[in-house]
N, C-alpha and C. Protein backbone atom coordinates (compact mmCIF):
# COMPACT_ATOMS: atom_id res chain seq x y z
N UNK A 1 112.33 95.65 94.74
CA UNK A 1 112.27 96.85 93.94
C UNK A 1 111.08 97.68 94.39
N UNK A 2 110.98 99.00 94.67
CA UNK A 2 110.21 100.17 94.40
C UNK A 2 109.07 99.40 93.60
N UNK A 3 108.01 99.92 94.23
CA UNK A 3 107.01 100.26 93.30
C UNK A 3 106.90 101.87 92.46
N UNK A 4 107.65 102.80 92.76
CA UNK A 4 107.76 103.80 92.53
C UNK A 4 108.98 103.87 91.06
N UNK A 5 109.94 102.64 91.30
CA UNK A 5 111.14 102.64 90.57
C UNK A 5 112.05 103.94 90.60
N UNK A 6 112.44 104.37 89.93
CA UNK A 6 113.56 105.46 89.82
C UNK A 6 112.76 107.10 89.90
N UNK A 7 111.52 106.54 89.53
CA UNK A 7 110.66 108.18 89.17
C UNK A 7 109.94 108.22 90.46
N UNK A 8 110.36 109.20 91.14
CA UNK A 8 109.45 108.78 92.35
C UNK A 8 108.03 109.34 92.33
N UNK A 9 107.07 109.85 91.26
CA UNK A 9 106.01 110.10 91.10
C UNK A 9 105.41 109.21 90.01
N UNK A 10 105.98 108.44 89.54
CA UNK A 10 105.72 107.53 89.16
C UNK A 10 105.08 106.19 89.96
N UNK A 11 104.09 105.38 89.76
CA UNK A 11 103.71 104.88 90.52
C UNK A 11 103.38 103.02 89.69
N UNK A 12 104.43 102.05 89.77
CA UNK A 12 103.97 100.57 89.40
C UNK A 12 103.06 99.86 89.44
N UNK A 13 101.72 99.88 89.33
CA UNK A 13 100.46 99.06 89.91
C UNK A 13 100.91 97.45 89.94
N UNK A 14 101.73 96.98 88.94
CA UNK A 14 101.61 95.77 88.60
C UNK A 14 103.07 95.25 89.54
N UNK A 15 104.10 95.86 90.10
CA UNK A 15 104.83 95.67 91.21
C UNK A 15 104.18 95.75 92.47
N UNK A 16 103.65 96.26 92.44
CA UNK A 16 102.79 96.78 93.90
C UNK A 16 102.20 95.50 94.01
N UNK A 17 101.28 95.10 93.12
CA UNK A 17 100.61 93.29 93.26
C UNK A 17 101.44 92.49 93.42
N UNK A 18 102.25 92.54 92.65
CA UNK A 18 103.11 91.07 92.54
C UNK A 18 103.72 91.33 94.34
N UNK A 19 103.60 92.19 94.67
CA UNK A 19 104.43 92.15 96.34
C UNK A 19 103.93 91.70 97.18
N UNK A 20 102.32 92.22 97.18
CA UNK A 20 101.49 92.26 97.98
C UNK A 20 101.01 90.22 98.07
N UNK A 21 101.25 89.74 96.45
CA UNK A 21 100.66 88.56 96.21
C UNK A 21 102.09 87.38 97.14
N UNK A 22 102.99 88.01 97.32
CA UNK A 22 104.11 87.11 97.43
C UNK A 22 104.22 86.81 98.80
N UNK A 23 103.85 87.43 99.84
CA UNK A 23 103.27 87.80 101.37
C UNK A 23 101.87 87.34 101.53
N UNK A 24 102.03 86.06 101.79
CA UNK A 24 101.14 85.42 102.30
C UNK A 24 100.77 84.96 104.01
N UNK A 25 99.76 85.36 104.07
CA UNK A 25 98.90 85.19 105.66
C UNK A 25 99.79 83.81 106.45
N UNK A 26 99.80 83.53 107.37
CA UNK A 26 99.99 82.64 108.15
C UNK A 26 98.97 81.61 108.51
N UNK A 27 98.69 80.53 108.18
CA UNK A 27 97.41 79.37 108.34
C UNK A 27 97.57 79.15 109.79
N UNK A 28 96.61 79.50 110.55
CA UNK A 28 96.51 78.43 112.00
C UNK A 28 96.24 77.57 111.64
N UNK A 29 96.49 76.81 112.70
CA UNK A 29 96.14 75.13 112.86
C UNK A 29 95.31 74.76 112.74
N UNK A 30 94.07 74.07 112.32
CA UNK A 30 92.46 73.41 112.84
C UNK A 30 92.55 73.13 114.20
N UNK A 31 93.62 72.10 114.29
CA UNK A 31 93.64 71.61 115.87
C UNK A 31 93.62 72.56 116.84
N UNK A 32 94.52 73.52 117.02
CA UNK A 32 94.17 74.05 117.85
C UNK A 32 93.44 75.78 117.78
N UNK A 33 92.58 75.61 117.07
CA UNK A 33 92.09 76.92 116.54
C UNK A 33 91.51 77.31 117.96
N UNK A 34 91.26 79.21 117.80
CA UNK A 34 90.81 79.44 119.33
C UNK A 34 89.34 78.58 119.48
N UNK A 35 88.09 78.79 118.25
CA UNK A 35 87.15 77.89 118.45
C UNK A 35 87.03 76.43 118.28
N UNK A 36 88.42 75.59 118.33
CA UNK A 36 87.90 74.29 118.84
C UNK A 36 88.21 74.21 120.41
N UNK A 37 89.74 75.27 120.90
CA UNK A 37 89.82 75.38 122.20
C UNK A 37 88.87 76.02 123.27
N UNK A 38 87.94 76.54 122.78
CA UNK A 38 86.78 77.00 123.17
C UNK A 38 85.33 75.85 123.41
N UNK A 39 85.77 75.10 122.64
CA UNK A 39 84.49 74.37 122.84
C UNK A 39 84.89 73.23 123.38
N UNK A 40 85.57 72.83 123.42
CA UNK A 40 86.42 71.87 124.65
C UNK A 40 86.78 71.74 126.09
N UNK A 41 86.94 73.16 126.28
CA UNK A 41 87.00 74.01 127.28
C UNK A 41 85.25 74.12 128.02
N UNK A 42 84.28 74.27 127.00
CA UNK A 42 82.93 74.61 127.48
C UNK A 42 82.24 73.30 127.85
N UNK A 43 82.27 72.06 126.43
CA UNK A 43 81.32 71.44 126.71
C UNK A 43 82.26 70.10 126.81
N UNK A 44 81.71 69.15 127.77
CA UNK A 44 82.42 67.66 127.74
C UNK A 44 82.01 66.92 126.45
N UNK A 45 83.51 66.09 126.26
CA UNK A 45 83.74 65.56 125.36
C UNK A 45 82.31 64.40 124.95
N UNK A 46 82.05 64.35 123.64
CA UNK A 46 80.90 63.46 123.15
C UNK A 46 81.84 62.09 123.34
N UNK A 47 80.70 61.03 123.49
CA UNK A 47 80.92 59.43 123.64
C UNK A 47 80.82 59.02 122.24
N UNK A 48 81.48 57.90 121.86
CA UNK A 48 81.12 57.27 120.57
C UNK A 48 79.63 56.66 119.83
N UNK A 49 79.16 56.43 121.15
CA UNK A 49 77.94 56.28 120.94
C UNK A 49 76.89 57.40 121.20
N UNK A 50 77.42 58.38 121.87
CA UNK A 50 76.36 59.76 121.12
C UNK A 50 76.92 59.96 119.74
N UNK A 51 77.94 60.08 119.32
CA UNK A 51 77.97 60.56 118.20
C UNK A 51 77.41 59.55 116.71
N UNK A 52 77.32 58.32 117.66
CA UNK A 52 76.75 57.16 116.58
C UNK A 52 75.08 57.58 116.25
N UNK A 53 74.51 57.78 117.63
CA UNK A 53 73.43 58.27 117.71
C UNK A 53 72.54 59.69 116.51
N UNK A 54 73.88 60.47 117.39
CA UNK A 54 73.65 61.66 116.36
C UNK A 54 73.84 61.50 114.80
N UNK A 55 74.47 60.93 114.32
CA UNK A 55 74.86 60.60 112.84
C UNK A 55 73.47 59.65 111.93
N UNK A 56 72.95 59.09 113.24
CA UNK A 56 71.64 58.55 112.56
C UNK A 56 70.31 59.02 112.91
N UNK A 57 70.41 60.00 113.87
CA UNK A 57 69.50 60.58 113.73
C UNK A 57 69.49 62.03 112.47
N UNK A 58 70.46 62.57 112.51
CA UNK A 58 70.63 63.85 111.86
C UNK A 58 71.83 63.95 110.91
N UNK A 59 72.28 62.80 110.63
CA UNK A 59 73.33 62.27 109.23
C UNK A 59 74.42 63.07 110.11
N UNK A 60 75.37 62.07 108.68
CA UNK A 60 76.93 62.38 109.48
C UNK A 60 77.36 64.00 109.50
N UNK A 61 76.52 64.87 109.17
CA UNK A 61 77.46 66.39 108.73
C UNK A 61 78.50 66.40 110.53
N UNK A 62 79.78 66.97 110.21
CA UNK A 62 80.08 67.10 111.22
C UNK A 62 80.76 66.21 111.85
N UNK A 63 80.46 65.19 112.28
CA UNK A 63 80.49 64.02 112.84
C UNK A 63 81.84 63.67 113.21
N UNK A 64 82.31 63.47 112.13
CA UNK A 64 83.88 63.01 111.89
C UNK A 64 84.91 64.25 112.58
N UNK A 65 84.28 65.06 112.27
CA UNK A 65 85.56 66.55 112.78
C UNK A 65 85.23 66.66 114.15
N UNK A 66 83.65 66.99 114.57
CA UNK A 66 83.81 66.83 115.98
C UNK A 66 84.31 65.47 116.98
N UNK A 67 84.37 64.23 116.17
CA UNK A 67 85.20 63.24 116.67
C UNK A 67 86.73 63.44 116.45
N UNK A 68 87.30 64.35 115.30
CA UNK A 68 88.62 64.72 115.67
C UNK A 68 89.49 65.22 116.30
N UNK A 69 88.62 66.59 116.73
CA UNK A 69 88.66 67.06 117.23
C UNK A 69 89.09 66.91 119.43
N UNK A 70 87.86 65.94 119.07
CA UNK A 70 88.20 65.29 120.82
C UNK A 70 89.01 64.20 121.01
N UNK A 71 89.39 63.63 119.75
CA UNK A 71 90.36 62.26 119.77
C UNK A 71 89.31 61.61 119.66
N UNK A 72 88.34 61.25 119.38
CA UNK A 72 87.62 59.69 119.29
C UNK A 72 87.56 59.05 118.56
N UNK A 73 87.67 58.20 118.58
CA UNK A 73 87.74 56.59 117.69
C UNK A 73 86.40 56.36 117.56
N UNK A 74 86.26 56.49 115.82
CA UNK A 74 84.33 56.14 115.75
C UNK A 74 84.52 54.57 114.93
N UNK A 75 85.73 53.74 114.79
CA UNK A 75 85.54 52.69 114.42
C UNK A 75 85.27 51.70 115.00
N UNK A 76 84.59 51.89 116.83
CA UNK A 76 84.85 50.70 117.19
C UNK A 76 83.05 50.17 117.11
N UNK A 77 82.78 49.21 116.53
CA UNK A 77 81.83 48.82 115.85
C UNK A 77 80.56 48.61 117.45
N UNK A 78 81.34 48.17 118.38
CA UNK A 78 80.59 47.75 119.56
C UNK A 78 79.71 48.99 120.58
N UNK A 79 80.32 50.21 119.82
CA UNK A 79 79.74 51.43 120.45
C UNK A 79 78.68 51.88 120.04
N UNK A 80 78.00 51.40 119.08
CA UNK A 80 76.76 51.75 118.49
C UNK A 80 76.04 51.54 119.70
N UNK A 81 75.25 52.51 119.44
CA UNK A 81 73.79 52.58 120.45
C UNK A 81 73.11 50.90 120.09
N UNK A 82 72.66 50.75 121.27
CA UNK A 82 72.38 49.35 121.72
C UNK A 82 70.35 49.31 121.01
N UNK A 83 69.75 49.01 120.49
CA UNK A 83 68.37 49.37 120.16
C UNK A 83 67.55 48.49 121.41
N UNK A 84 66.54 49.82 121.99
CA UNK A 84 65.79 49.51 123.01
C UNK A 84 65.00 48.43 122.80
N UNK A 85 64.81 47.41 123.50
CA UNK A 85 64.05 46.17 123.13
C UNK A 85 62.69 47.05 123.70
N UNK A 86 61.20 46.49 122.94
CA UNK A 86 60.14 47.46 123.67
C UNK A 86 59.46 46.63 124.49
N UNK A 87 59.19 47.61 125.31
CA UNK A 87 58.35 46.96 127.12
C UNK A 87 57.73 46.91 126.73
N UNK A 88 56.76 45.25 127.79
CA UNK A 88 56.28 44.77 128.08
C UNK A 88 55.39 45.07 129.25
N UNK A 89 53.91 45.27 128.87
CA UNK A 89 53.39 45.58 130.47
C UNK A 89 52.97 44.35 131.31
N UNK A 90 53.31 44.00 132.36
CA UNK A 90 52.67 43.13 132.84
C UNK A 90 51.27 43.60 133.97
N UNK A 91 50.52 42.87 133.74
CA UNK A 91 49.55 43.40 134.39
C UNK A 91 49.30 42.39 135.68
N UNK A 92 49.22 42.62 136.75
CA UNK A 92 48.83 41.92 138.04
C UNK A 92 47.54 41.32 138.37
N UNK A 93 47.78 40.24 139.26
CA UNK A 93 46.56 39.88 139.49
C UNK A 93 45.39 40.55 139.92
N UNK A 94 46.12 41.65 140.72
CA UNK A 94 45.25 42.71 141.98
C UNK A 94 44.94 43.60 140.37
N UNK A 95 44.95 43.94 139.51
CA UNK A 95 44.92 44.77 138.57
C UNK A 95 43.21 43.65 137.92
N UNK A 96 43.78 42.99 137.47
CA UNK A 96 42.96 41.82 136.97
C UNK A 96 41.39 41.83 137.54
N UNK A 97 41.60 41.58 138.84
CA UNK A 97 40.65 41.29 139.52
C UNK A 97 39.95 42.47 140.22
N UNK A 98 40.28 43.56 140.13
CA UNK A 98 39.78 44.82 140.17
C UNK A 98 38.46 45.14 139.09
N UNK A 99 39.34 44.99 137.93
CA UNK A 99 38.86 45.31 136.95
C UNK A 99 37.39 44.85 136.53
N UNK A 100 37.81 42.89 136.90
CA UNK A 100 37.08 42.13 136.50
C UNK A 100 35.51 42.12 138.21
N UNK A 101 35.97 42.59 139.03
CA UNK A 101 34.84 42.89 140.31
C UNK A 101 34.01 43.94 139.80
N UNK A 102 34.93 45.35 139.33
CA UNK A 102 34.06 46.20 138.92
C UNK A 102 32.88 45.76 137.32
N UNK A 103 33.55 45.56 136.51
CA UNK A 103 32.85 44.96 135.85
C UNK A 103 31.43 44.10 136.01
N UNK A 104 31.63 43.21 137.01
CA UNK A 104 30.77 42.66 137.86
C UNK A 104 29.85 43.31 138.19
N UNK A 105 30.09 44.13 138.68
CA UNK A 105 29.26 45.31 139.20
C UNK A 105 28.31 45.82 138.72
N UNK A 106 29.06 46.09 137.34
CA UNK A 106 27.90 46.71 135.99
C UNK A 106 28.66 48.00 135.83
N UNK A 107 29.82 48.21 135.89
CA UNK A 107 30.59 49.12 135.81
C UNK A 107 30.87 49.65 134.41
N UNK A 108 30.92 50.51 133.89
CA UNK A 108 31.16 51.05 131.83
C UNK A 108 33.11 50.66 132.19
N UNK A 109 33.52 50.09 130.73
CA UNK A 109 34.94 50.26 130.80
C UNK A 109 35.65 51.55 131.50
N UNK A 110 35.06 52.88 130.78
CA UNK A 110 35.74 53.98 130.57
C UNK A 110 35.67 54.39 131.92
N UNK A 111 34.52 54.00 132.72
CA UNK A 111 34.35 54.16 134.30
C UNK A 111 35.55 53.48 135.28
N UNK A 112 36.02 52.53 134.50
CA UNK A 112 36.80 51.47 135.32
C UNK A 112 38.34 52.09 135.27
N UNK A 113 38.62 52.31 134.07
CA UNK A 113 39.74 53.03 133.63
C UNK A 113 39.74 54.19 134.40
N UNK A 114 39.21 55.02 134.51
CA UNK A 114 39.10 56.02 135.40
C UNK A 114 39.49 55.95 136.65
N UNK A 115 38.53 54.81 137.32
CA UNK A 115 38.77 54.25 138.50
C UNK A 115 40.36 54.40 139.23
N UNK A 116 40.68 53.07 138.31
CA UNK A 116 42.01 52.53 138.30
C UNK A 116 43.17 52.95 137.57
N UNK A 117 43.14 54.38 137.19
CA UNK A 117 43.70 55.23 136.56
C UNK A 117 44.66 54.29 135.62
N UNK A 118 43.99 53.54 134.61
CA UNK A 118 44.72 52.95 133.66
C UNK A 118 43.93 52.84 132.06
N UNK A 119 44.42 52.93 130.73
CA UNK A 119 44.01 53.31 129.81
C UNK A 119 42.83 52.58 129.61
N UNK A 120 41.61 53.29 128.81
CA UNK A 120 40.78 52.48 127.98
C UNK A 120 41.15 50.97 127.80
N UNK A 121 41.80 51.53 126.91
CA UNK A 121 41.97 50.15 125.88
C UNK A 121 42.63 48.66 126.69
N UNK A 122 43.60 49.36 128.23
CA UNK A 122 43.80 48.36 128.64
C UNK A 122 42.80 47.78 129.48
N UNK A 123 41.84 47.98 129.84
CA UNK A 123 40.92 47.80 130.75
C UNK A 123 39.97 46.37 129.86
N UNK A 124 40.08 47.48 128.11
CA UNK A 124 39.16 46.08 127.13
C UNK A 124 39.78 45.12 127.20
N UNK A 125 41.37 45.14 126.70
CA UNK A 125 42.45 43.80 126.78
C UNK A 125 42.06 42.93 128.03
N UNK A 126 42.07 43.26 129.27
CA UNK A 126 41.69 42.51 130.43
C UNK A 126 40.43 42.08 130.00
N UNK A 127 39.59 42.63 130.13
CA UNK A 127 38.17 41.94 129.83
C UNK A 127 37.98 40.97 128.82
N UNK A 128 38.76 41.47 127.31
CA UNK A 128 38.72 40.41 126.72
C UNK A 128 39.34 39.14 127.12
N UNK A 129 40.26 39.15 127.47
CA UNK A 129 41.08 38.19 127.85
C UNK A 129 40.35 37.42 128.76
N UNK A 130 39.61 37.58 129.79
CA UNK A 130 39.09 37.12 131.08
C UNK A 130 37.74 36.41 130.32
């Protein structure tokens, strides 16, 4: 029906809505929206374990969609980032006995460290130790 109806200077406001309301937009996809094909296209796909990473460093926002997005499987439990065991310095004999000659010498720690371009504090550890 007219929004105008039979009077043509007549004018329906409340037909005019109901028309306008009944014509509804078309939904794209998520999947293939132009900006997820865009960013797929730009940047390589994240690993399960970056995204494990990222989720504990900077919480999950996100997380899950940008893993949908690329197809990834975030259940597989073995992909977690592995936690760095922390190093160990070993110090050498030639290190040792450097240290411990200069010393000898009458050498100041902080002089020795210098020397042997290695920290303060490791220079005391040797000494104490020796």
């Amino acid at each position: 029906m007219s929004p105008y109806g039979s009077d043509p200077f007549s004018y329906d406001f409340a037909a005019s809505l109901s028309a306008a309301d009944a014509v509804k937009p078309p939904k794209r996809p998520a999947s293939g929206s132009a900006d997820t094909r865009y960013w797929q296209a730009t940047f390589e796909a994240p690993t399960s374990e970056a995204l494990h990473r990222h989720a504990e460093r900077f919480g999950p926002d996100f997380v899950k969609e940008t893993a949908e997005a690329y197809g990834i499987d975030l259940r597989n439990v073995s992909a977690r980032p592995k936690s760095a065991e922390k190093r160990t310095r070993r110090t050498t004999e030639t290190l040792k006995t450097k240290v411990l000659n200069l010393h000898a010498r009458g050498v100041v720690p902080t002089a020795i460290a210098d020397v042997l371009n290695v920290s303060d504090r490791r220079v005391k550890e040797i000494l104490g130790a020796a």
